[in-house]
Protein backbone atom coordinates (compact mmCIF):
# COMPACT_ATOMS: atom_id res chain seq x y z
CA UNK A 1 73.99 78.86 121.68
CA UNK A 2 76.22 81.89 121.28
CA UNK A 3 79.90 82.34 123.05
CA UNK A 4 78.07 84.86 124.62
CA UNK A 5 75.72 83.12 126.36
CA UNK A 6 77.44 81.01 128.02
CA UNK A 7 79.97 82.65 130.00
CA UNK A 8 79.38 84.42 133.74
CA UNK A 9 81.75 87.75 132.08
CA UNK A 10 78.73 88.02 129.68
CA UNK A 11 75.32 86.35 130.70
CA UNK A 12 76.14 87.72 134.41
CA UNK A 13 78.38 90.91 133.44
CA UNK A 14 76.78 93.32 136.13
CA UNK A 15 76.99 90.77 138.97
CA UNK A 16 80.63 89.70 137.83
CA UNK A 17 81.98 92.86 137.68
CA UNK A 18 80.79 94.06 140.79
CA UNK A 19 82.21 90.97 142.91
CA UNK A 20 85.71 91.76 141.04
CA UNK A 21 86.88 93.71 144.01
CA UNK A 22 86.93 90.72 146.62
CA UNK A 23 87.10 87.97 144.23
CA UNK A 24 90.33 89.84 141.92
CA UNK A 25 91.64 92.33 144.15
CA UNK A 26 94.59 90.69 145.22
CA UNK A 27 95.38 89.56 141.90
CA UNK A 28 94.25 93.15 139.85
CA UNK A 29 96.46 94.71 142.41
CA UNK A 30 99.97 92.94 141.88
CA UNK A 31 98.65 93.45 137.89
CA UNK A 32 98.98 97.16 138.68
CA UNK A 33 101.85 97.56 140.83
CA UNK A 34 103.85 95.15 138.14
CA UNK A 35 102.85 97.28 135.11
CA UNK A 36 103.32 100.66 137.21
CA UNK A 37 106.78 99.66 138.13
CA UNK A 38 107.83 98.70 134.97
CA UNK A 39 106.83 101.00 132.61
CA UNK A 40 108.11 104.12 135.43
CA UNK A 41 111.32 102.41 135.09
CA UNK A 42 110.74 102.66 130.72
CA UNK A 43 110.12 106.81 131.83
CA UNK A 44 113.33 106.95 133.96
CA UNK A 45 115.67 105.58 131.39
CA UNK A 46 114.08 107.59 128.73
CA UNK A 47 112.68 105.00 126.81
CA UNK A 48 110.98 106.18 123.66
CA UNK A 49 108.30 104.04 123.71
CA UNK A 50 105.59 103.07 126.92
CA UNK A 51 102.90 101.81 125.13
CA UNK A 52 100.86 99.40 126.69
CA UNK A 53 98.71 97.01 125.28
CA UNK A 54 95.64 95.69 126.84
CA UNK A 55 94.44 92.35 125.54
CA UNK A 56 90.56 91.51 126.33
CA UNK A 57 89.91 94.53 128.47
CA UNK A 58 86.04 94.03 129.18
CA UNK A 59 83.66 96.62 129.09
CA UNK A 60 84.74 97.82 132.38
CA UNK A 61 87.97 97.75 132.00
CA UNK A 62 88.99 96.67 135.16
CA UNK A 63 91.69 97.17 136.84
CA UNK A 64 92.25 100.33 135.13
CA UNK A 65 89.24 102.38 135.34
CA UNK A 66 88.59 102.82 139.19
CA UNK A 67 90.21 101.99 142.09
CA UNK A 68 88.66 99.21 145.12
CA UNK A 69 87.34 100.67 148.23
CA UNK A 70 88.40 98.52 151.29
CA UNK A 71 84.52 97.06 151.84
CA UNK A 72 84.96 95.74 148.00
CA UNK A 73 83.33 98.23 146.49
CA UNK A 74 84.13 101.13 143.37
CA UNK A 75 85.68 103.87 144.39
CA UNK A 76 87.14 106.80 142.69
CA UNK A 77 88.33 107.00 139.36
CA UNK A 78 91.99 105.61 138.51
CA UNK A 79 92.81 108.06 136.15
CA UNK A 80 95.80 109.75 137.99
CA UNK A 81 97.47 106.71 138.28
CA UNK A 82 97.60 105.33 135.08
CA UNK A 83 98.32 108.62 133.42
CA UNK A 84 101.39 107.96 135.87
CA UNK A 85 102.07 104.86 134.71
CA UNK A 86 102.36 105.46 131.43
CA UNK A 87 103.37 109.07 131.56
CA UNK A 88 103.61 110.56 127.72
CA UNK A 89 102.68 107.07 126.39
CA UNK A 90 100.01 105.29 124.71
CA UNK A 91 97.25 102.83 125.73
CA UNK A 92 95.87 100.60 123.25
CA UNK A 93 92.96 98.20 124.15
CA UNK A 94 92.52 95.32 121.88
CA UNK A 95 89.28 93.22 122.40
CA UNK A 96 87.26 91.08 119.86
CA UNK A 97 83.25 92.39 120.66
CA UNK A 98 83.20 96.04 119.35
CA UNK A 99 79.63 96.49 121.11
CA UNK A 100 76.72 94.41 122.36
CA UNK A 101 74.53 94.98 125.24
CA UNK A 102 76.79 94.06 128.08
CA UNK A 103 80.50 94.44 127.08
CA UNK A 104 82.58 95.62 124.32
CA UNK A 105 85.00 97.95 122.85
CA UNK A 106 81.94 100.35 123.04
CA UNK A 107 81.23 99.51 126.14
CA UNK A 108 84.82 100.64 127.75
CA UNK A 109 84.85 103.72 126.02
CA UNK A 110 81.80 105.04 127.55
CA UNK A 111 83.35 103.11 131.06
CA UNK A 112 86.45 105.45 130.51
CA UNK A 113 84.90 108.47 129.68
CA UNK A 114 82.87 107.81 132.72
CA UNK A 115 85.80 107.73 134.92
CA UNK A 116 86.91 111.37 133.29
CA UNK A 117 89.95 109.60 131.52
CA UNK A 118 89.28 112.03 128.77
CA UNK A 119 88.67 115.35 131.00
CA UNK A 120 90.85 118.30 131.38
CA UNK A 121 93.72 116.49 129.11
CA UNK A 122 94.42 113.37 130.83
CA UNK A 123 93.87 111.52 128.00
CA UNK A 124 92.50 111.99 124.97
CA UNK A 125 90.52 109.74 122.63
CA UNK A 126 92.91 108.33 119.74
CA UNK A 127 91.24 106.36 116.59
CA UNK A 128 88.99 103.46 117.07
CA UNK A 129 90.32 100.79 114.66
CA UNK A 130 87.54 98.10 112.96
CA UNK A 131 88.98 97.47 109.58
CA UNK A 132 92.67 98.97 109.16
CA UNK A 133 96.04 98.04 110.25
CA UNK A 134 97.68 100.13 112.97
CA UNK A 135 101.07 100.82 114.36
CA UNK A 136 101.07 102.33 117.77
CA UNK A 137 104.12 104.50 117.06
CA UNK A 138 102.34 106.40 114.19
CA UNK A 139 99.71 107.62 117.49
CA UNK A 140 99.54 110.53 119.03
CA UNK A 141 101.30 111.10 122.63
CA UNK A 142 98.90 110.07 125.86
CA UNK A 143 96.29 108.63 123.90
CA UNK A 144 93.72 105.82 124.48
CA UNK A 145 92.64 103.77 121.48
CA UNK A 146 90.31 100.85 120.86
CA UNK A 147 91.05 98.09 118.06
CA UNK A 148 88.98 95.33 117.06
CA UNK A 149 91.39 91.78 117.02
CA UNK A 150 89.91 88.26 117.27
CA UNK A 151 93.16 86.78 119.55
CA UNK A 152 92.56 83.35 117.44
CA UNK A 153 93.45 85.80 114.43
CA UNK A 154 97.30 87.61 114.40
CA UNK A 155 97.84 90.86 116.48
CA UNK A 156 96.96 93.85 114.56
CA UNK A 157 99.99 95.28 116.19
CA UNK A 158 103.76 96.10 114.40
CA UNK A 159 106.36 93.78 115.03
CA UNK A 160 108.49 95.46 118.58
CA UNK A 161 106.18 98.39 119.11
CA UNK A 162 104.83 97.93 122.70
CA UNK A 163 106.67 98.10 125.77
CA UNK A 164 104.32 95.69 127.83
CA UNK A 165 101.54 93.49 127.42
CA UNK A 166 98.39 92.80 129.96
CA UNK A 167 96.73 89.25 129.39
CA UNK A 168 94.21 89.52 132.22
CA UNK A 169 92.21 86.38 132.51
CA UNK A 170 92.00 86.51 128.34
CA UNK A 171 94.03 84.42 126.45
CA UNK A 172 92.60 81.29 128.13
CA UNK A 173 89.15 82.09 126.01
CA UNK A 174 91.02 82.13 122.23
CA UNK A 175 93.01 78.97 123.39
CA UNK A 176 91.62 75.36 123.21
CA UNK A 177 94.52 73.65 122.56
CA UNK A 178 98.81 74.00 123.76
CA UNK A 179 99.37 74.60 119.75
CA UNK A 180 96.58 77.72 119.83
CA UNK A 181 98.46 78.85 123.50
CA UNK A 182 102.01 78.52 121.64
CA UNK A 183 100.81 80.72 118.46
CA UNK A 184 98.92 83.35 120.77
CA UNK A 185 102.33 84.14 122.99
CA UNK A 186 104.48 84.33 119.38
CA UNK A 187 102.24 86.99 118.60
CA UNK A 188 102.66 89.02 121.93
CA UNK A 189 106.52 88.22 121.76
CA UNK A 190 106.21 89.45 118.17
CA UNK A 191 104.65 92.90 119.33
CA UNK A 192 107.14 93.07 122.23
CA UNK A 193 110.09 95.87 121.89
CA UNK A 194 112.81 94.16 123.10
CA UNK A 195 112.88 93.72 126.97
CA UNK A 196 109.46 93.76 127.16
CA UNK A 197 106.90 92.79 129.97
CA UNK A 198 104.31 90.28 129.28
CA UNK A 199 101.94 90.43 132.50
CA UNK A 200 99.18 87.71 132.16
CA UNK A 201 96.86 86.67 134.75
CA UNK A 202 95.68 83.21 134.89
CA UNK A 203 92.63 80.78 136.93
CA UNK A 204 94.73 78.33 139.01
CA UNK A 205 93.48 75.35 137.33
CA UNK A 206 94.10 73.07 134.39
CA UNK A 207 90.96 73.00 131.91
CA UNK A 208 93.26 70.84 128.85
CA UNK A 209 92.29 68.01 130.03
CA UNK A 210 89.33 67.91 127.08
CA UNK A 211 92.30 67.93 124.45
CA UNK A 212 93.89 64.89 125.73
CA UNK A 213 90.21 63.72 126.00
CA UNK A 214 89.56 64.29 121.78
CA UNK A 215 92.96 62.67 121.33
CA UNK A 216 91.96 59.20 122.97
CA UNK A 217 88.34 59.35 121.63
CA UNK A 218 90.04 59.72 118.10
CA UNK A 219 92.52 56.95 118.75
CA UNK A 220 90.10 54.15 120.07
CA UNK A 221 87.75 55.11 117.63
CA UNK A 222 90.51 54.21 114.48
CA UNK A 223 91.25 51.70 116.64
CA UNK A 224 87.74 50.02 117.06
CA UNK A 225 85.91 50.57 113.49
CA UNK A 226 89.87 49.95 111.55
CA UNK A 227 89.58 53.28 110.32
CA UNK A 228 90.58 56.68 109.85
CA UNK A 229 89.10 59.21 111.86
CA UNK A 230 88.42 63.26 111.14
CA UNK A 231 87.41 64.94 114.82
CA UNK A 232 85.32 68.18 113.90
CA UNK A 233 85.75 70.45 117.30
CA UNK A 234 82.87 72.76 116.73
CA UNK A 235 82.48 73.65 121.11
CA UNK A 236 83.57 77.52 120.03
CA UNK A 237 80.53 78.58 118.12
CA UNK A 238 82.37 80.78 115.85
CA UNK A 239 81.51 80.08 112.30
CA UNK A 240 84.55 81.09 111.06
CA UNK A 241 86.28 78.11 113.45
CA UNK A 242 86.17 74.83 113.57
CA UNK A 243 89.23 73.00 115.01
CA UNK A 244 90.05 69.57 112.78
CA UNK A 245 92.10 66.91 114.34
CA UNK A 246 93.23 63.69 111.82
CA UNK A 247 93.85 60.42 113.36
CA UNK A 248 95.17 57.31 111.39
CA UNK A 249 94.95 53.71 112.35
CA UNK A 250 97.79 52.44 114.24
CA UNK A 251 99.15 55.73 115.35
CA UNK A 252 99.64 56.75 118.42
CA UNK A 253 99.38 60.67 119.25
CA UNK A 254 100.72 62.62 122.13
CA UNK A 255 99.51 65.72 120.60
CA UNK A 256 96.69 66.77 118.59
CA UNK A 257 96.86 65.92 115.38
CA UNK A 258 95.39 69.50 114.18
CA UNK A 259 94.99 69.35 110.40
CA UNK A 260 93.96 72.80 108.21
CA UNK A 261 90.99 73.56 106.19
CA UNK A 262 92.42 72.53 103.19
CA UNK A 263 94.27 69.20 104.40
CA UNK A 264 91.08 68.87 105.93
CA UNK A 265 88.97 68.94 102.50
CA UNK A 266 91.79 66.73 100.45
CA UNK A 267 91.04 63.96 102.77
CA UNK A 268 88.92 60.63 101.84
CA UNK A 269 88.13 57.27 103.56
CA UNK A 270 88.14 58.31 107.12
CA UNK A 271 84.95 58.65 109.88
CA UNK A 272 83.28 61.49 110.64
CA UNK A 273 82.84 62.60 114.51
CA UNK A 274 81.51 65.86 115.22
CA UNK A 275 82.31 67.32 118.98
CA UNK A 276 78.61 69.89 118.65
CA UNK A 277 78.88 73.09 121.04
CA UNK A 278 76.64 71.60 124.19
CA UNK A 279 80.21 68.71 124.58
CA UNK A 280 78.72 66.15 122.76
CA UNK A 281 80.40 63.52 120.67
CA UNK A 282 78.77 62.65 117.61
CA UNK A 283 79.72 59.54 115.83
CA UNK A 284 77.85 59.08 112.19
CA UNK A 285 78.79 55.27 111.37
CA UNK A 286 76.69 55.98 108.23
CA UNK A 287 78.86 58.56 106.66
CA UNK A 288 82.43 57.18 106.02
CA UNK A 289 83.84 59.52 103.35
CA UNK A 290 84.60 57.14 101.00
CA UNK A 291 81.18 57.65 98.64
CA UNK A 292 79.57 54.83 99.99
CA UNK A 293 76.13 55.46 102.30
CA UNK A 294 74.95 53.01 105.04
CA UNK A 295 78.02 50.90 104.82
CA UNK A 296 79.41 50.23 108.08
CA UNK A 297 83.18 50.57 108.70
CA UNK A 298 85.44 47.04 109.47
CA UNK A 299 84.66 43.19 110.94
CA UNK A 300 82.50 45.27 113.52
CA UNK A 301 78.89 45.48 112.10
CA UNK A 302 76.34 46.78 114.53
CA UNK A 303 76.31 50.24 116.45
CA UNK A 304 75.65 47.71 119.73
CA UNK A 305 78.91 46.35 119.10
CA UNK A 306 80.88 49.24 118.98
CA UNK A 307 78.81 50.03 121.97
CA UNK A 308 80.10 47.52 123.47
CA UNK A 309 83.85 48.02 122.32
CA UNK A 310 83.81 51.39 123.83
CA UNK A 311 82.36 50.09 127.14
CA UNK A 312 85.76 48.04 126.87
CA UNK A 313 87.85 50.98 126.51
CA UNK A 314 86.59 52.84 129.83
CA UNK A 315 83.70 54.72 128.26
CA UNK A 316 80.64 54.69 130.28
CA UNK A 317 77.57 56.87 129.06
CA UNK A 318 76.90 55.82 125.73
CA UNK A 319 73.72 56.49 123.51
CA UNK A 320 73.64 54.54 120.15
CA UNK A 321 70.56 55.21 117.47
CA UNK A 322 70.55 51.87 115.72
CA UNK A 323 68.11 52.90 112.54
CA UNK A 324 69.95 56.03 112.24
CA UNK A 325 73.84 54.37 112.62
CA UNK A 326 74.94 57.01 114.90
CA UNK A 327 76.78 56.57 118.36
CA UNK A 328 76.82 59.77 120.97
CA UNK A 329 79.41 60.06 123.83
CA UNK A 330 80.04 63.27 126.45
CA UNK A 331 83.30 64.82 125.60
CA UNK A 332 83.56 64.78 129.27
CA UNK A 333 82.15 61.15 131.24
CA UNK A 334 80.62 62.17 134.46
CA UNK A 335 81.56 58.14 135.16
CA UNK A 336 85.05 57.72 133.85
CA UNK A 337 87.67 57.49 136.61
CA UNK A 338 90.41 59.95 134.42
CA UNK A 339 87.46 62.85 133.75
CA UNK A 340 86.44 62.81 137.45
CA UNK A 341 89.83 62.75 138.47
CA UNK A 342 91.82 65.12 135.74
CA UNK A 343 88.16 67.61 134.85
CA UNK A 344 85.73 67.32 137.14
CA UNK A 345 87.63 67.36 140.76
CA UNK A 346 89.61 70.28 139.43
CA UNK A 347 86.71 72.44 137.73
CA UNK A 348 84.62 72.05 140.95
CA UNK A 349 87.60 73.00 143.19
CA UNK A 350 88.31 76.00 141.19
CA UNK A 351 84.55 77.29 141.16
CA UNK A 352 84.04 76.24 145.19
CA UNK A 353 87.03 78.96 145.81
CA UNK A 354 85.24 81.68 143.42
CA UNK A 355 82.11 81.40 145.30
CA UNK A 356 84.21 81.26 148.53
CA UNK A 357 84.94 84.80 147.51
CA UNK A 358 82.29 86.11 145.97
CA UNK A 359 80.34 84.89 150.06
CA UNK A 360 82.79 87.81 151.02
CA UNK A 361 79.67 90.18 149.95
CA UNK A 362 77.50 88.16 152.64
CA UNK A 363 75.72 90.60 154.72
CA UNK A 364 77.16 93.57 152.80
CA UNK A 365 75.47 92.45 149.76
CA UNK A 366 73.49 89.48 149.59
CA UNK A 367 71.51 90.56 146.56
CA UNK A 368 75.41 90.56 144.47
CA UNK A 369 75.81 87.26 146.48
CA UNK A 370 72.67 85.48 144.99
CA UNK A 371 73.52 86.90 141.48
CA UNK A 372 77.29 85.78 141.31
CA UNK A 373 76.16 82.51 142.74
CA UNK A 374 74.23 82.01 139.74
CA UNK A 375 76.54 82.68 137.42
CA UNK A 376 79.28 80.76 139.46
CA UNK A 377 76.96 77.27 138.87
CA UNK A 378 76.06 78.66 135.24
CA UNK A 379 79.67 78.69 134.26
CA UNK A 380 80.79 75.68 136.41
CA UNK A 381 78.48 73.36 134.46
CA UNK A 382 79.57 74.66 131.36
CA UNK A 383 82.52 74.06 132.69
CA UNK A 384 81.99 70.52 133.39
CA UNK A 385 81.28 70.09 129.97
CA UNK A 386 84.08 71.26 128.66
CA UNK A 387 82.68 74.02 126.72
CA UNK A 388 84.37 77.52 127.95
CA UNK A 389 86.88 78.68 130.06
CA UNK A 390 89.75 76.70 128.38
CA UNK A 391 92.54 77.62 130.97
CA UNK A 392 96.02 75.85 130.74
CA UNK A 393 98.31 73.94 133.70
CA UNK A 394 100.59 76.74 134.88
CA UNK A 395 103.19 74.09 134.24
CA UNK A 396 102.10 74.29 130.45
CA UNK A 397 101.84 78.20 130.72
CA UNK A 398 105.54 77.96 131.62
CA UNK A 399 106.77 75.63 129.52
CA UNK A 400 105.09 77.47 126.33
CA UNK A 401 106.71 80.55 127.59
CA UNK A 402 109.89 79.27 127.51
CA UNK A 403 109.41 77.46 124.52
CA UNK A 404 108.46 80.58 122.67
CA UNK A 405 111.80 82.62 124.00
CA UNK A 406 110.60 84.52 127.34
CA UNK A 407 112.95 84.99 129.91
CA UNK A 408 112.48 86.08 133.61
CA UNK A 409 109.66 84.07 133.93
CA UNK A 410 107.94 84.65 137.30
CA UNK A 411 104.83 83.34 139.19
CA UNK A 412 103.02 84.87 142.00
CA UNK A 413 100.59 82.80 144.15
CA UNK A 414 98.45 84.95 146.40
CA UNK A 415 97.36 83.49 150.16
CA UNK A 416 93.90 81.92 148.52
CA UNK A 417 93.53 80.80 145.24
CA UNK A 418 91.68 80.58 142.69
CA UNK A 419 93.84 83.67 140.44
CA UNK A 420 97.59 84.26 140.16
CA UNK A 421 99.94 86.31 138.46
CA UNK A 422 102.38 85.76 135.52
CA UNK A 423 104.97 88.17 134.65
CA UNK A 424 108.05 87.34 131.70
CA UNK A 425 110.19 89.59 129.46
CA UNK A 426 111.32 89.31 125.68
CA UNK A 427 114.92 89.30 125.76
CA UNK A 428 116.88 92.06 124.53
């Protein structure tokens, strides 16, 4: 399995872009009106700088590319507007797919040439950065470029050279964990001239419920076998990432104990679990790292007895493969009272008011409404999992901003959920 297969932006990217208007509209719009008002007021007081920065654009670069007819449909190109909104400036778009067959930096070039953002000098076409370092002032004047950034990896951006930043319904894929949220917002506040907007747009619901999740696995599990415990994350199939968590015997953790790759490799005596890409837990009893094979860990001698420990601690579907010494466990218990409460209620809640949208198209479209409903149940039990769409609390949105040094922190609701708006400045 690929990231790209398994979420509805990719597998489903027709059908999901062309339910945006109805299911994002009220969302896309206050995006627009927030960035537009903002970056006039930059023009007005003669700011020398209005470059914005799109993170995760998509290959349709939506909201920016067209404007929404009233039945939810495409309508005519948005060029006008934004050439407006950002009058002399610069637009950079930052995504980490340069091209594959349904999205891509690629992909929103051809959307925006489509849309005549490069006709009769609106715009024209600035570099398109895979391999070197960039710094938006050095660009020329009304000028679109493209620049190929993994958000898990630093901004490719100078330190105070953009005047805002859009985080549409982005950040929440490069962010697993609160630590990975915390270092993602440093970089943006990094990039930030002082003053500067950070617009982000967010899924009203709270998807960290799987990090609490590793961090009680790893503690009963030290707790049960009287032994160290290494958690190898491996749900983002990146090969490039693996997310390593440490847990001692007799500590308790309130946060992740995220340890490096080379922490990670000085470490002995300890148990190896493995969380694979599909959510599952993988506990190899006959692998300690302490040199020894087939050596069970502590007074507790038989995988049916840890079974059994576990069954103790709350944990209800349990598979255990006594010749091979190996214990599996969901990352997410369709049985356990805190993942049906804390995961489950609020994943399904969150998809039931996407579909509740997307049923908008009903009798205008029922062909976009089958499609979207696929994807909808596609992603939801992916979802379930815990496997994509890592989206934070709004109450730990805020208190990372904050943390990091944003001020005039705002939230906008809109009359339904599932979407709302975030908007926050760097401080001058």
């Amino acid at each position: 399995m690929t990231e790209q297969n398994r979420d509805i932006a990719t597998v489903f990217s027709d059908a999901y872009s062309r339910c945006l208007p109805k299911v994002l509209g009220d969302q896309h719009s206050f995006l627009l009106d927030s960035l537009e008002s903002f970056l006039t007021s930059c023009q007005n007081s003669h700011s020398q700088n209005t470059t914005l920065l799109i993170l995760g654009p998509s290959g349709q670069v939506l909201p920016y590319s067209c404007q929404y007819t009233d039945n939810g449909k495409f309508g005519s190109s948005n060029r006008a507007r934004i050439k407006k909104m950002v009058g002399n400036g610069k637009i950079i778009l930052l995504d980490y797919v340069a091209e594959f067959a349904k999205s891509g930096l690629i992909r929103a070039l051809d959307t925006l040439t489509h849309f005549g953002f490069f006709s009769d000098d609106s715009f024209h076409l600035g570099k398109f950065v895979l391999q070197e370092d960039l710094n938006p002032n050095s660009l020329e004047s009304a000028t679109i470029s493209f620049i190929l950034n993994n958000l898990k990896d630093n901004l490719r951006i100078a330190d105070n050279s953009v005047a805002a930043v859009d985080a549409n319904l982005s950040i929440h894929h490069a962010s697993v964990t609160k630590l990975e949220l915390e270092r993602v917002y440093c970089e943006i506040f990094r990039v930030l001239q002082p003053c500067g907007l950070l617009h982000l747009g967010e899924g009203n619901v709270n998807m960290n419920y799987s990090e609490d999740k590793l961090i009680k696995i790893g503690q009963d599990l030290a707790s049960i076998l009287n032994s160290s415990v290494l958690i190898r994350d491996e749900r983002e199939p990146k090969p490039d990432y693996v997310l390593t968590s440490f847990f001692e015997v007799g500590k308790y953790y309130d946060a992740l104990p995220v340890t490096s790759k080379a922490e990670s490799a000085s470490l002995t005596n300890y148990l190896p679990v493995n969380v694979n890409e599909m959510g599952n837990v993988i506990i190899s009893l006959n692998q300690r790292k302490d040199n020894t094979v087939n050596r069970l860990i502590g007074t507790i001698t038989k995988p049916s007895e840890i079974k059994s420990a576990l069954r103790n601690k709350g944990y209800k579907q349990i598979t255990v493969f006594e010749c091979a010494g190996g214990i599996i466990i969901p990352l997410i218990d369709t049985q356990m009272p805190d993942d049906i409460e804390r995961h489950i209620i609020p994943v399904n809640r969150f998809y039931d008011e996407i579909q509740r949208r997307a049923n908008g198209y009903s009798g205008i479209d029922d062909e976009l409404v089958g499609q979207i409903s696929k994807g909808i149940e596609f992603e939801r039990g992916n979802a379930l999992k815990g496997i994509v769409e890592f989206y934070m609390g709004e109450s730990i949105i805020l208190n990372t901003l904050q943390k990091v040094g944003f001020v005039d922190i705002h939230v906008t609701h809109h009359r339904t959920e599932p979407f709302y708006n975030i908007t926050a400045k760097k401080p001058r």
